[in-house]
Protein backbone atom coordinates (compact mmCIF):
# COMPACT_ATOMS: atom_id res chain seq x y z
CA UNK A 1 130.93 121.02 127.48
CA UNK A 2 131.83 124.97 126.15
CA UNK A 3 132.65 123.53 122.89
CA UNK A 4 129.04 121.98 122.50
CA UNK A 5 127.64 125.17 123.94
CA UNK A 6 129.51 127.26 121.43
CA UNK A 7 128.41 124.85 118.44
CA UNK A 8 124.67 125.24 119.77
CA UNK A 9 124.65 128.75 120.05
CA UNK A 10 126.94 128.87 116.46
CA UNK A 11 123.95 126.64 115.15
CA UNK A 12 120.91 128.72 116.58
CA UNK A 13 122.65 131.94 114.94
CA UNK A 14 123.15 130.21 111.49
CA UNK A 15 119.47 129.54 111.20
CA UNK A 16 118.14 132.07 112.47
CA UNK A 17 120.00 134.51 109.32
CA UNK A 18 119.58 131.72 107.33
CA UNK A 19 115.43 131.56 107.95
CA UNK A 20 115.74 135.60 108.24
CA UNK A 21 117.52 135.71 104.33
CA UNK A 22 115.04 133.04 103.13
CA UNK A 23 112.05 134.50 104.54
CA UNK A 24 113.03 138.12 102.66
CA UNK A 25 113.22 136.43 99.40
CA UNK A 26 110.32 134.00 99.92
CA UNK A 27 107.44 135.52 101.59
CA UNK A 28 106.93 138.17 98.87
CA UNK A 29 106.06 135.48 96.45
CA UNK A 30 104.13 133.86 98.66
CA UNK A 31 101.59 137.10 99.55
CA UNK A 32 101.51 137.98 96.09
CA UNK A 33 100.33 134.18 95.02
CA UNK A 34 97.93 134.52 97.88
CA UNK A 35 96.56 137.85 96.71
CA UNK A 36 96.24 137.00 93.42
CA UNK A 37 94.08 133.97 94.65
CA UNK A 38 91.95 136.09 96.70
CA UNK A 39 91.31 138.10 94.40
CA UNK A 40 90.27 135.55 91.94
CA UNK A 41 87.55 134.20 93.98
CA UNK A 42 86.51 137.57 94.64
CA UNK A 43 86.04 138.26 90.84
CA UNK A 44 84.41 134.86 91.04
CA UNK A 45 81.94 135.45 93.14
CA UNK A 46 81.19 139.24 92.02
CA UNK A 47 80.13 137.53 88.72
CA UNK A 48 78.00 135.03 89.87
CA UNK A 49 76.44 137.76 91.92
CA UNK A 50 75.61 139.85 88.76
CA UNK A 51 74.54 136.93 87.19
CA UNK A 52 71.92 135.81 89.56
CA UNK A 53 71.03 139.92 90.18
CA UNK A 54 70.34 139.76 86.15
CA UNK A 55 67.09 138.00 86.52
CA UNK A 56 63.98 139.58 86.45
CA UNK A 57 62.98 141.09 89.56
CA UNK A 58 59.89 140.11 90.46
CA UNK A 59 60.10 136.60 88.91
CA UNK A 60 59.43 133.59 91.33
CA UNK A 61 61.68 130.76 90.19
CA UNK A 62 61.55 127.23 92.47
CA UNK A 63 64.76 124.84 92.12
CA UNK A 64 63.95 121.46 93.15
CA UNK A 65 66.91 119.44 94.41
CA UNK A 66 65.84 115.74 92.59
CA UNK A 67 68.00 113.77 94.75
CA UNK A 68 66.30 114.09 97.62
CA UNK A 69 62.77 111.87 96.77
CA UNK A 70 61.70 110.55 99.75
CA UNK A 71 58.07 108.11 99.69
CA UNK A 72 58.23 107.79 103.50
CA UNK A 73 55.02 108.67 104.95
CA UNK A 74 54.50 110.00 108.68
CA UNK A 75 51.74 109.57 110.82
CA UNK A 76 49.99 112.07 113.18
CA UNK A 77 50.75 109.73 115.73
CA UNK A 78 54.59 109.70 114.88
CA UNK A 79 56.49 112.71 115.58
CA UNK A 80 59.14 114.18 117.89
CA UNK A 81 58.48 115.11 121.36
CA UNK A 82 60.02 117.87 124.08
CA UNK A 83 60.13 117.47 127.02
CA UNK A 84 60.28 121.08 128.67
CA UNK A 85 59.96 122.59 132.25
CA UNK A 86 58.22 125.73 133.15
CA UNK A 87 60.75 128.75 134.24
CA UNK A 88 59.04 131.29 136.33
């Protein structure tokens, strides 16, 4: 029963410098990839901003989504109804 407790707590300590070296050589890469990712989508957006800010102000322009045709027709009869209760 020691023995096992010494190989546990042998074990535990083992990782633990293990995960502690590991973590000092990996997690530098790991922020910088991330960074560098952020900062790419950043740059991304920044230029579509500038893009869309490079239209004329003042000009009225309507996008009209095509997939979206719809030939239902409602009646004034047909619509949705709420049911509601006075709060005084």
């Amino acid at each position: 029963m020691l023995v096992g407790l010494f190989k546990t707590i042998f074990f535990l300590i083992t990782f633990y410098y293990l995960f502690k070296i590991i973590g000092r050589l990996l997690l530098p890469y790991l922020m910088k990839k991330g960074v560098e990712r952020m900062q790419k989508q950043q740059q991304g957006a920044a230029s579509n901003y500038q893009q869309q800010a490079q239209q004329q102000e003042g000009k009225v322009t309507v996008q009209k989504n095509s997939q979206k045709k719809s030939n239902h027709v409602v009646d004034d009869n047909e619509g949705e109804y709420v049911d509601f209760e006075e709060v005084k």
